[in-house]
PDB file of N, CA and C in Angstrom:
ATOM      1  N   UNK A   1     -34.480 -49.799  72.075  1.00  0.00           N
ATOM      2  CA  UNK A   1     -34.695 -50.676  73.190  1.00  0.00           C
ATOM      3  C   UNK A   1     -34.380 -49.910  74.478  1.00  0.00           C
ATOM      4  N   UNK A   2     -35.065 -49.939  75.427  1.00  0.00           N
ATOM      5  CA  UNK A   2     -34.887 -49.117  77.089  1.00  0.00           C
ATOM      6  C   UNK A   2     -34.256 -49.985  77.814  1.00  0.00           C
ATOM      7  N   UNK A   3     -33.186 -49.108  78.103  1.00  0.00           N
ATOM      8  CA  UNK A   3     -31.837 -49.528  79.020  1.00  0.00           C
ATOM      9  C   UNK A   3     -32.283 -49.382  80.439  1.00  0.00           C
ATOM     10  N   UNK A   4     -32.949 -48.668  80.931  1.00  0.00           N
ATOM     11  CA  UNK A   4     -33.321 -48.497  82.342  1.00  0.00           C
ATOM     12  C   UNK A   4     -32.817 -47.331  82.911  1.00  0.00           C
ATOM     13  N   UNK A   5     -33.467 -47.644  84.318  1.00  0.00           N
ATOM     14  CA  UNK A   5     -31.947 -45.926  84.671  1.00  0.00           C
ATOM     15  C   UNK A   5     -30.884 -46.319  84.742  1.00  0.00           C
ATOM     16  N   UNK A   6     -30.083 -45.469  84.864  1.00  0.00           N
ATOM     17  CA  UNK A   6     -28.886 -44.805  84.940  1.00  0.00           C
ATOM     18  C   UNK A   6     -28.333 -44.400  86.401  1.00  0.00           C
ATOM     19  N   UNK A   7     -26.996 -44.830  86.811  1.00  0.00           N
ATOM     20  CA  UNK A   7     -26.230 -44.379  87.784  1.00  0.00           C
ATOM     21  C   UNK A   7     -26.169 -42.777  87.769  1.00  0.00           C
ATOM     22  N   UNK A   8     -26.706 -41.977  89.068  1.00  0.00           N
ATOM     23  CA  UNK A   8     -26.327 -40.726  88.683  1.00  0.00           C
ATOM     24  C   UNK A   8     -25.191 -40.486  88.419  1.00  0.00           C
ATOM     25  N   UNK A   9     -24.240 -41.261  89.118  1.00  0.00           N
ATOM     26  CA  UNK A   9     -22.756 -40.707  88.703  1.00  0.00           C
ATOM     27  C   UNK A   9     -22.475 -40.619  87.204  1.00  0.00           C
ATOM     28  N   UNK A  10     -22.814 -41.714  86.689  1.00  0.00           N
ATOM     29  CA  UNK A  10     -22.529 -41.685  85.359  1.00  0.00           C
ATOM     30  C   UNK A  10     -23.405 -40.501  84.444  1.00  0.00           C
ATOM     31  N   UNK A  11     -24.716 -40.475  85.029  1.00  0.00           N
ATOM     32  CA  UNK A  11     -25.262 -39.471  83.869  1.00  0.00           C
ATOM     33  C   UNK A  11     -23.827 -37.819  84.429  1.00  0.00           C
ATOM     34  N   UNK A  12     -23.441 -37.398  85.708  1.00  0.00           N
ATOM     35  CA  UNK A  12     -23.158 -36.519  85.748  1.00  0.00           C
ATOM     36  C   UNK A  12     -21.612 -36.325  85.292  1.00  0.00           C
ATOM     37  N   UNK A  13     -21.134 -37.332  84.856  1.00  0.00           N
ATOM     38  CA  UNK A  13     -20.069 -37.528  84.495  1.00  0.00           C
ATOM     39  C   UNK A  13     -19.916 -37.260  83.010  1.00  0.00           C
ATOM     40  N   UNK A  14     -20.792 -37.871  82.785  1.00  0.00           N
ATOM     41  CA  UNK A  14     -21.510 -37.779  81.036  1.00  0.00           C
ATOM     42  C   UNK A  14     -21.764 -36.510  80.564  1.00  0.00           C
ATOM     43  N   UNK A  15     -22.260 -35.319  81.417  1.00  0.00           N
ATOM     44  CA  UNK A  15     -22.638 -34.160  81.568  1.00  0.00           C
ATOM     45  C   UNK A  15     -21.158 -33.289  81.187  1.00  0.00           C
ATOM     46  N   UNK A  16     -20.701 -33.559  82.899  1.00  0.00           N
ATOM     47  CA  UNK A  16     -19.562 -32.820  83.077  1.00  0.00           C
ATOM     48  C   UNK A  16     -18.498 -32.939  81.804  1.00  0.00           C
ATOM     49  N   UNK A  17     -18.262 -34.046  81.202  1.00  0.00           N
ATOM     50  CA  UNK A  17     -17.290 -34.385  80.254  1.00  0.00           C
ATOM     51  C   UNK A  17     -17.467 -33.081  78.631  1.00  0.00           C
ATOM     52  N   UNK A  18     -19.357 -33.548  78.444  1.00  0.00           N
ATOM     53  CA  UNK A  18     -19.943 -32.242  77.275  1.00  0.00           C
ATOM     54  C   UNK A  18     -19.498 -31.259  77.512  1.00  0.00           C
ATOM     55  N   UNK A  19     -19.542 -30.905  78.787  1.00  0.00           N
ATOM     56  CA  UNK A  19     -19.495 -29.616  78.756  1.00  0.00           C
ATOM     57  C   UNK A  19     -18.240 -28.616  78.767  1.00  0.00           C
ATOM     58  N   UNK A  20     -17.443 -29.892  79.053  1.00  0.00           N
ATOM     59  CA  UNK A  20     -16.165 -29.581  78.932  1.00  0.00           C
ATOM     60  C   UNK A  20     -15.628 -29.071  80.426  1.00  0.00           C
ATOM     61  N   UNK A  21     -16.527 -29.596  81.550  1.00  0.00           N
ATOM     62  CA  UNK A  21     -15.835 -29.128  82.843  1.00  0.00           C
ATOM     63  C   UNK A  21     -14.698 -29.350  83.356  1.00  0.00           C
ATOM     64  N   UNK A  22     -14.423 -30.656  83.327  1.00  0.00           N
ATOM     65  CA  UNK A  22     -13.090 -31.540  83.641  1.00  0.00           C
ATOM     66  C   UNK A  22     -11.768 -30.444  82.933  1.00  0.00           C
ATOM     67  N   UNK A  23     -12.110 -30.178  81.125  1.00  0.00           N
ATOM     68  CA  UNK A  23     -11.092 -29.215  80.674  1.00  0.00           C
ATOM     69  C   UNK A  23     -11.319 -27.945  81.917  1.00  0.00           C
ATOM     70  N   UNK A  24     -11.870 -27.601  81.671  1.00  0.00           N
ATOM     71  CA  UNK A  24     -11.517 -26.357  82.541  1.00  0.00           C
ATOM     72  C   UNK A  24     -10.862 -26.152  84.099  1.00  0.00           C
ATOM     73  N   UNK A  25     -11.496 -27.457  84.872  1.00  0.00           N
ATOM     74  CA  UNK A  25     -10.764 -27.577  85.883  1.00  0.00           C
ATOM     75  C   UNK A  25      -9.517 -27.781  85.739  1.00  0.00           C
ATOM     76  N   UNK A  26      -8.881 -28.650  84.826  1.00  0.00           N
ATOM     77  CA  UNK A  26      -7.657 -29.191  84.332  1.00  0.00           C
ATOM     78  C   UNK A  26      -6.870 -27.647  84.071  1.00  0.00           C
ATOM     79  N   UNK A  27      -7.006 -26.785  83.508  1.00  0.00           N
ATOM     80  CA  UNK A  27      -6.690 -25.772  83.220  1.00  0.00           C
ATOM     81  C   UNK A  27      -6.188 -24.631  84.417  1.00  0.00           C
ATOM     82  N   UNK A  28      -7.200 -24.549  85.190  1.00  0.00           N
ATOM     83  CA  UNK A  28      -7.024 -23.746  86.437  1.00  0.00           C
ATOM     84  C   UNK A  28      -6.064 -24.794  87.485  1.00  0.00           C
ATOM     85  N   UNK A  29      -5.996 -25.787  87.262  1.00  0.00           N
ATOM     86  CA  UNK A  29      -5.123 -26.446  88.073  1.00  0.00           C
ATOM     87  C   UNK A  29      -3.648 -26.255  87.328  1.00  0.00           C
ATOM     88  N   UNK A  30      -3.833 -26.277  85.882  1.00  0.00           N
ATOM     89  CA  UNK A  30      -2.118 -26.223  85.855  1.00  0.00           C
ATOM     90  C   UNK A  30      -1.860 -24.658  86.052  1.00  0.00           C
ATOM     91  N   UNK A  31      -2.828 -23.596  85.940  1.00  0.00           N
ATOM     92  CA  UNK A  31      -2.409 -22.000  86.065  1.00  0.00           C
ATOM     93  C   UNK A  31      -1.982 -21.799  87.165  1.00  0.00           C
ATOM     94  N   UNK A  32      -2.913 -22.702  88.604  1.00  0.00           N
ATOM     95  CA  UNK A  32      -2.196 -22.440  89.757  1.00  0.00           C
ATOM     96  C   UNK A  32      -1.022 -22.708  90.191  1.00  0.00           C
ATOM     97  N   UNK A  33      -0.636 -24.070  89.459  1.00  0.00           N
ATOM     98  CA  UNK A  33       0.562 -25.173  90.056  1.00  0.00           C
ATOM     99  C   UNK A  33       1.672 -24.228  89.005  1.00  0.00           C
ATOM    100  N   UNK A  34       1.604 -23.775  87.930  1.00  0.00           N
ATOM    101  CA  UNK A  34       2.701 -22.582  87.297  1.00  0.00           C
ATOM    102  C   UNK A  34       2.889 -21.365  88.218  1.00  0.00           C
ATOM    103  N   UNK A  35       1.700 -20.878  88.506  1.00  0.00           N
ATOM    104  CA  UNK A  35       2.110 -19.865  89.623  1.00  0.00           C
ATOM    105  C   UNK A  35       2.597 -20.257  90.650  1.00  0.00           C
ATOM    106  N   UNK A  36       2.364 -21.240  91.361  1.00  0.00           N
ATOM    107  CA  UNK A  36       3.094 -21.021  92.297  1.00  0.00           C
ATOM    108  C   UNK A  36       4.623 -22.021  92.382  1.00  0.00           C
ATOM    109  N   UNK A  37       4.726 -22.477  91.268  1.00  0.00           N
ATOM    110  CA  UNK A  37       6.333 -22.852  90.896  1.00  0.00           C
ATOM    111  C   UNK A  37       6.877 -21.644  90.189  1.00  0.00           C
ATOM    112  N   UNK A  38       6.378 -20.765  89.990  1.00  0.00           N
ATOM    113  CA  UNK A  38       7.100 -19.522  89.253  1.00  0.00           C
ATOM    114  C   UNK A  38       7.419 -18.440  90.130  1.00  0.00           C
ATOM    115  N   UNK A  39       6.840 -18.935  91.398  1.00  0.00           N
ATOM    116  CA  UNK A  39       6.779 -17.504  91.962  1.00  0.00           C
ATOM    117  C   UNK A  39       6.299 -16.280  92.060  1.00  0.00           C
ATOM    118  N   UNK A  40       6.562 -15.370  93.154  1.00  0.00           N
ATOM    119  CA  UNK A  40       5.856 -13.922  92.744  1.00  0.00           C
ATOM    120  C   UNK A  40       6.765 -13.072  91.885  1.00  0.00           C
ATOM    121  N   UNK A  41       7.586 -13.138  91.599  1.00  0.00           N
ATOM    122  CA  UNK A  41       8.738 -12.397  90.971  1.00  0.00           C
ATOM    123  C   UNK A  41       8.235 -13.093  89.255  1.00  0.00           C
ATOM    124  N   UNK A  42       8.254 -14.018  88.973  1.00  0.00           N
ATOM    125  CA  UNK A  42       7.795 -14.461  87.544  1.00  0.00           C
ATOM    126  C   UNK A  42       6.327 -14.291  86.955  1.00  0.00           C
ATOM    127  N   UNK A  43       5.672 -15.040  88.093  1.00  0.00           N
ATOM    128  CA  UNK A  43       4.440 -15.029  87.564  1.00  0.00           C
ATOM    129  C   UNK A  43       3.963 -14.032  86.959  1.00  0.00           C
ATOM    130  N   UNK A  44       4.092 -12.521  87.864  1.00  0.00           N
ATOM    131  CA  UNK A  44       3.269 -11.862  86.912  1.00  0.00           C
ATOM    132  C   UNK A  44       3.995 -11.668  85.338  1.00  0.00           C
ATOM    133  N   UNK A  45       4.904 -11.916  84.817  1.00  0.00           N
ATOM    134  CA  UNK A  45       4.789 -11.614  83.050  1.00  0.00           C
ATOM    135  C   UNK A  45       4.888 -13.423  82.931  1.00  0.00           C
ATOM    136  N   UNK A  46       3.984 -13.981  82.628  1.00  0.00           N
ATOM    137  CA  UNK A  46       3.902 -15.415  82.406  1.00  0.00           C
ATOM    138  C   UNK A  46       2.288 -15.624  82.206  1.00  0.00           C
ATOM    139  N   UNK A  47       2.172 -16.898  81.816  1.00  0.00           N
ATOM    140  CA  UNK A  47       0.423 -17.172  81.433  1.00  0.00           C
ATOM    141  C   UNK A  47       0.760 -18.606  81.075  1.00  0.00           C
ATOM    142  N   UNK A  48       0.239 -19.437  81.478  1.00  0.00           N
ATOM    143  CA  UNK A  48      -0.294 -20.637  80.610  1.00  0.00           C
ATOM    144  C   UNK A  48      -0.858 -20.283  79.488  1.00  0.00           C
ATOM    145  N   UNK A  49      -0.395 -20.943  78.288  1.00  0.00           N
ATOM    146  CA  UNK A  49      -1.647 -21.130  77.201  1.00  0.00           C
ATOM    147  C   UNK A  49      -1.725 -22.326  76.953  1.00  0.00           C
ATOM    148  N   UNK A  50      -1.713 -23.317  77.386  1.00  0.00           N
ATOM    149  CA  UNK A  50      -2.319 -24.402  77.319  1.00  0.00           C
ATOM    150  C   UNK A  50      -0.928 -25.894  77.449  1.00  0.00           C
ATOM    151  N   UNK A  51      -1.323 -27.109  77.193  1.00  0.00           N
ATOM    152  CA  UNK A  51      -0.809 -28.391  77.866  1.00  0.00           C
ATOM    153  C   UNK A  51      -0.924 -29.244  76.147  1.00  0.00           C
ATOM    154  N   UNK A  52      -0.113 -29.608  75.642  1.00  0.00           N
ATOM    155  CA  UNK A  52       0.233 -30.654  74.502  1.00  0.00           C
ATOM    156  C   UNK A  52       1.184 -31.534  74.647  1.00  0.00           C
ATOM    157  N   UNK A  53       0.456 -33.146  74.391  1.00  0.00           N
ATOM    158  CA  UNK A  53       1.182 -33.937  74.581  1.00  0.00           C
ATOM    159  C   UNK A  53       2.427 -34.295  75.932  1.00  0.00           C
ATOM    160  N   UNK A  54       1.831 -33.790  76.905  1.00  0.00           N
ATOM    161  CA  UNK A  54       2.431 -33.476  78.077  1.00  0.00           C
ATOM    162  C   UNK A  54       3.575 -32.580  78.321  1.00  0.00           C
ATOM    163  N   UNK A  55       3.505 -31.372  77.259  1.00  0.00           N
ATOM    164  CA  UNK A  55       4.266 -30.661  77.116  1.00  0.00           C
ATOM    165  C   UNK A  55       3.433 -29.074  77.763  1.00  0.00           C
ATOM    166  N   UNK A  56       3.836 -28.083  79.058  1.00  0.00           N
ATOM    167  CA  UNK A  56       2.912 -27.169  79.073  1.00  0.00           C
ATOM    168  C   UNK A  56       3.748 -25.966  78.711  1.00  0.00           C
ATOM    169  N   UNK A  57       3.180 -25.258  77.767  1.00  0.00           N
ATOM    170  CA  UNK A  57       3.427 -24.315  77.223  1.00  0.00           C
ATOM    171  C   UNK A  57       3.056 -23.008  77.942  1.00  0.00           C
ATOM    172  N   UNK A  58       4.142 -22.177  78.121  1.00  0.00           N
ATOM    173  CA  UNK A  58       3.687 -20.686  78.938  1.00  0.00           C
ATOM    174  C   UNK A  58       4.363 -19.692  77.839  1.00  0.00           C
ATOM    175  N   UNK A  59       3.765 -18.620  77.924  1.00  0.00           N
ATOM    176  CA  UNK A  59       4.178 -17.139  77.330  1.00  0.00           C
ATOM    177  C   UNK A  59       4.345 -16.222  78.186  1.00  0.00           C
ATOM    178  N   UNK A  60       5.427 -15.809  77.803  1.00  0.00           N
ATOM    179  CA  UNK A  60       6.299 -14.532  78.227  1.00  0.00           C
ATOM    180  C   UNK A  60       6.502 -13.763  78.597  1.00  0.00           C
ATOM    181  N   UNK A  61       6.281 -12.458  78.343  1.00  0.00           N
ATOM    182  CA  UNK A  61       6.424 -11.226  78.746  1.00  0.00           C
ATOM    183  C   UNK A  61       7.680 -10.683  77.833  1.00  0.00           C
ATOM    184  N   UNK A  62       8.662 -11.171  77.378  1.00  0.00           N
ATOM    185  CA  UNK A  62       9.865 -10.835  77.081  1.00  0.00           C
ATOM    186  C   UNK A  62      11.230 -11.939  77.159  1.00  0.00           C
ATOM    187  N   UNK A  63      11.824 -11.541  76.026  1.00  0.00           N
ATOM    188  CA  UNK A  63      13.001 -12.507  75.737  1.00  0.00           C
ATOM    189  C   UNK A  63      13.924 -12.741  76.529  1.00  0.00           C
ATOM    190  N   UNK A  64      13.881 -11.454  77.447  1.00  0.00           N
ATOM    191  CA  UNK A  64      15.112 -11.685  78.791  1.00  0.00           C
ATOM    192  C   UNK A  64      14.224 -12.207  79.909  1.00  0.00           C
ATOM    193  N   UNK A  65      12.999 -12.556  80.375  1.00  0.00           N
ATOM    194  CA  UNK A  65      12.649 -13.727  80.928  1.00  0.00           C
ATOM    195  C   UNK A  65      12.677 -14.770  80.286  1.00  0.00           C
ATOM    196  N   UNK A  66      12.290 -14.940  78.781  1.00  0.00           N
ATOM    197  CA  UNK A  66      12.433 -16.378  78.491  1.00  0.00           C
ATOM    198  C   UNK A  66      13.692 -17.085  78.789  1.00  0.00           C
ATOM    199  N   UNK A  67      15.254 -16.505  78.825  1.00  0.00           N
ATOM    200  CA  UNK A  67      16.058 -16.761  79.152  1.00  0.00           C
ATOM    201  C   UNK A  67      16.304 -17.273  80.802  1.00  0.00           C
ATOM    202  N   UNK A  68      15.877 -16.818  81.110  1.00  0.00           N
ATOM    203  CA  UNK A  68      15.770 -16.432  83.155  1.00  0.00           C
ATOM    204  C   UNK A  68      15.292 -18.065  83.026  1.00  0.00           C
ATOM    205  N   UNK A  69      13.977 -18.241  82.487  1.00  0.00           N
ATOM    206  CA  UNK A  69      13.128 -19.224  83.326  1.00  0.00           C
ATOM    207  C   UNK A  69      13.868 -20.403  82.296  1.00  0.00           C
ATOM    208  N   UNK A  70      14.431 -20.505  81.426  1.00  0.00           N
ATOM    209  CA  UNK A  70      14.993 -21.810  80.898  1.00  0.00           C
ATOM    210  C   UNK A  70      16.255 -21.952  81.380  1.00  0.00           C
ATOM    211  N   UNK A  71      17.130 -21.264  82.258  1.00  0.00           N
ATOM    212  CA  UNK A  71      18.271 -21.409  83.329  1.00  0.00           C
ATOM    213  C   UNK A  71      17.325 -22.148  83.780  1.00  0.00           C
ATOM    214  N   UNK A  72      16.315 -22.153  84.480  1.00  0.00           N
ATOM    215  CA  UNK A  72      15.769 -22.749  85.692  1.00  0.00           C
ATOM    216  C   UNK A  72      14.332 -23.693  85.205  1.00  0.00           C
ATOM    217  N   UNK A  73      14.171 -24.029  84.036  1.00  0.00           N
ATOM    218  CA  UNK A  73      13.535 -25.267  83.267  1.00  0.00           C
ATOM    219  C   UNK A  73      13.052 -26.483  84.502  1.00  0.00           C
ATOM    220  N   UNK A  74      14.290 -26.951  84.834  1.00  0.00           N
ATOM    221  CA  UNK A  74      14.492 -28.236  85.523  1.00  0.00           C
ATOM    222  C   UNK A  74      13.512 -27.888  87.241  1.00  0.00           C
ATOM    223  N   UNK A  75      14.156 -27.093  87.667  1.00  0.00           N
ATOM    224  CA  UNK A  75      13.733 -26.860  88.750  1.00  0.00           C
ATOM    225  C   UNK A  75      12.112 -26.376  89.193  1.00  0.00           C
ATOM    226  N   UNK A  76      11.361 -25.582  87.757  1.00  0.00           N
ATOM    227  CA  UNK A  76      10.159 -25.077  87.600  1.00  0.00           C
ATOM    228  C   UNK A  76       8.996 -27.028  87.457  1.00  0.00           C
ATOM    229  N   UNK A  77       9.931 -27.400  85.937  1.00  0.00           N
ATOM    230  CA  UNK A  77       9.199 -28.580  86.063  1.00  0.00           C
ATOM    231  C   UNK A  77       9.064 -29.800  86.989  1.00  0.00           C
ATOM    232  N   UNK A  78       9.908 -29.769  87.712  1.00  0.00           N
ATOM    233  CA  UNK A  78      10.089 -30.660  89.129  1.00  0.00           C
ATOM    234  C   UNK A  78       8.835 -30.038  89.706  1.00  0.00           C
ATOM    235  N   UNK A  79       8.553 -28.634  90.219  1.00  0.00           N
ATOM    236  CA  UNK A  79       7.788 -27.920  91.218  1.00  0.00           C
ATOM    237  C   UNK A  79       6.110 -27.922  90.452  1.00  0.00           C
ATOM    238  N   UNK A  80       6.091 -28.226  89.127  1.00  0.00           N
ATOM    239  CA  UNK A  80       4.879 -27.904  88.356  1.00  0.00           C
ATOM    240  C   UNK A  80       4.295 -29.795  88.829  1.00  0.00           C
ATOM    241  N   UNK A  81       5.380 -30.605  88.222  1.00  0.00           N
ATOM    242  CA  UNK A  81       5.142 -31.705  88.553  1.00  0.00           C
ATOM    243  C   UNK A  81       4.524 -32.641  90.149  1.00  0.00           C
ATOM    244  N   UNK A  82       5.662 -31.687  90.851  1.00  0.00           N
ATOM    245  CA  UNK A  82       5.246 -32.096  92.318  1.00  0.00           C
ATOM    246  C   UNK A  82       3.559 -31.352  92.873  1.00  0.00           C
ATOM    247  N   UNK A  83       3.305 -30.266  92.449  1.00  0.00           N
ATOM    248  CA  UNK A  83       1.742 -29.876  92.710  1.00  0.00           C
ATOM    249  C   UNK A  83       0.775 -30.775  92.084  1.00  0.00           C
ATOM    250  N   UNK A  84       0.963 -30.995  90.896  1.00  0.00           N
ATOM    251  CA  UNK A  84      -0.081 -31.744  89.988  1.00  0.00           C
ATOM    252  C   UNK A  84       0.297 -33.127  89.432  1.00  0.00           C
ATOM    253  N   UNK A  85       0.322 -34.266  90.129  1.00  0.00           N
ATOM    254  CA  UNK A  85       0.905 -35.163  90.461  1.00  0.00           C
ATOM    255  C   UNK A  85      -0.025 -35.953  89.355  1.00  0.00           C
ATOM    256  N   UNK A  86      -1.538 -35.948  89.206  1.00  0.00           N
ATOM    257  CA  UNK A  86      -1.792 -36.705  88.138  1.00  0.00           C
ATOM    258  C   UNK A  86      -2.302 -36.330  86.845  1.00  0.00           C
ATOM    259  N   UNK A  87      -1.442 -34.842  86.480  1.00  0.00           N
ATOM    260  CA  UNK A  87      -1.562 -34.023  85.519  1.00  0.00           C
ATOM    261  C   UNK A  87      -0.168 -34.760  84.820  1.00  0.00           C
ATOM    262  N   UNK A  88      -0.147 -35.315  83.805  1.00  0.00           N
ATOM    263  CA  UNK A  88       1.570 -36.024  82.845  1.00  0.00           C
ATOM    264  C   UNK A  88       1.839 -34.497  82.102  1.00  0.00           C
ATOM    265  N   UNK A  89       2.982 -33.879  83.115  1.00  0.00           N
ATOM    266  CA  UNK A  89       3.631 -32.638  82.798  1.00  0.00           C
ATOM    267  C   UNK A  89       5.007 -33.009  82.653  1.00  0.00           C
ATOM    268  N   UNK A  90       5.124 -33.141  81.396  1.00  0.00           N
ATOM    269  CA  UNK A  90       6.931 -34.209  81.239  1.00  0.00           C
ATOM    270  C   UNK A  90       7.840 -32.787  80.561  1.00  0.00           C
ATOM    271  N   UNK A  91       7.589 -31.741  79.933  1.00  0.00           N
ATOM    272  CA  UNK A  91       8.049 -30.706  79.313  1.00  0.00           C
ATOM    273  C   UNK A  91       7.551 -29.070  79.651  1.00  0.00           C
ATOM    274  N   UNK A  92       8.573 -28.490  79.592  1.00  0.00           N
ATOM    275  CA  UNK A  92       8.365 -26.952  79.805  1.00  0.00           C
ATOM    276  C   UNK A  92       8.691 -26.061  78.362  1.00  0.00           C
ATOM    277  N   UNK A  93       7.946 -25.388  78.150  1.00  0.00           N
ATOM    278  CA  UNK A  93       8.556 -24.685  76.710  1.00  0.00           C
ATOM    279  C   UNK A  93       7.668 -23.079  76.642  1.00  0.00           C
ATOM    280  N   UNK A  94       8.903 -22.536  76.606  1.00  0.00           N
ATOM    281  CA  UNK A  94       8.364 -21.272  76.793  1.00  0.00           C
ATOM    282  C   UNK A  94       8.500 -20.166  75.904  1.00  0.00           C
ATOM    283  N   UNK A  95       7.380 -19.365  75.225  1.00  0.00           N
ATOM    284  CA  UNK A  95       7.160 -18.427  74.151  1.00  0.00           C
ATOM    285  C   UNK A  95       7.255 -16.991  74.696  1.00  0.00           C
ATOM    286  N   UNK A  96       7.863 -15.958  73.879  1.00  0.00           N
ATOM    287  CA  UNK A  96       7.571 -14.408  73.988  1.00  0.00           C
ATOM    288  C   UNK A  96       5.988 -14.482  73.519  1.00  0.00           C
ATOM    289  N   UNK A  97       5.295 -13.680  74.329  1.00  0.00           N
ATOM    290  CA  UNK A  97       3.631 -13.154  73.508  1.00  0.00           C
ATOM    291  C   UNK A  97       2.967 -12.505  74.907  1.00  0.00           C
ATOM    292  N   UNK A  98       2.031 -11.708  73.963  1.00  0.00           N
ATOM    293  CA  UNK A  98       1.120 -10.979  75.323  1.00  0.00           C
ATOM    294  C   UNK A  98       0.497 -11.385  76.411  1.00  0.00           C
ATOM    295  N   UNK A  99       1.033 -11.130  77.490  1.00  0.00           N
ATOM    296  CA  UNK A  99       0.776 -12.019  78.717  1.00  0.00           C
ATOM    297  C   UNK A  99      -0.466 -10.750  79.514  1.00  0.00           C
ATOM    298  N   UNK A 100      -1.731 -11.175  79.729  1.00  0.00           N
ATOM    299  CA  UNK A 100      -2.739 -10.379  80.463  1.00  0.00           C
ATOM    300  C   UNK A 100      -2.550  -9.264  81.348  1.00  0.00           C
TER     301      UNK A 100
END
């Protein structure tokens, strides 16, 4: 049966969702809002690898940063939180592994 047209918004929404754009924007938004709650001194041995259950997960560089940045847990996720306000970033948890 023919539905008629369609709102462009919706077909491009419909689009954007396949294709997985929204993920990707979502992604580059939490890489930025980590960098720049991490600083220039952290960031570079650090990486997002990704966001679970509102938990965002970063990797390392090394065990004596993982230590460094979980002294300072509280203060990173306050600053991750305050950039990306309707990203639900409730946890920080951070891995040793090859950082780019």
């Amino acid at each position: 049966m023919p539905r008629g047209p369609e709102r462009i918004g919706n077909v491009l929404a419909e689009l954007m969702a396949r294709g997985g754009f929204a993920r990707v924007r979502s992604t580059e938004a939490l890489e930025a809002a980590w960098r720049q709650a991490a600083g220039a001194l952290a960031a570079p041995y650090t990486r997002v690898a990704g966001r679970r259950r509102g938990t965002l997960e970063i990797v390392v560089a090394n065990s004596a940063m993982v230590q460094e940045l979980s002294f300072q847990k509280r203060a990173l996720l306050d600053a991750v939180a305050k950039a990306l306000p309707d990203e639900p970033v409730r946890a920080l948890r951070f891995r040793v592994g090859p950082v780019r």
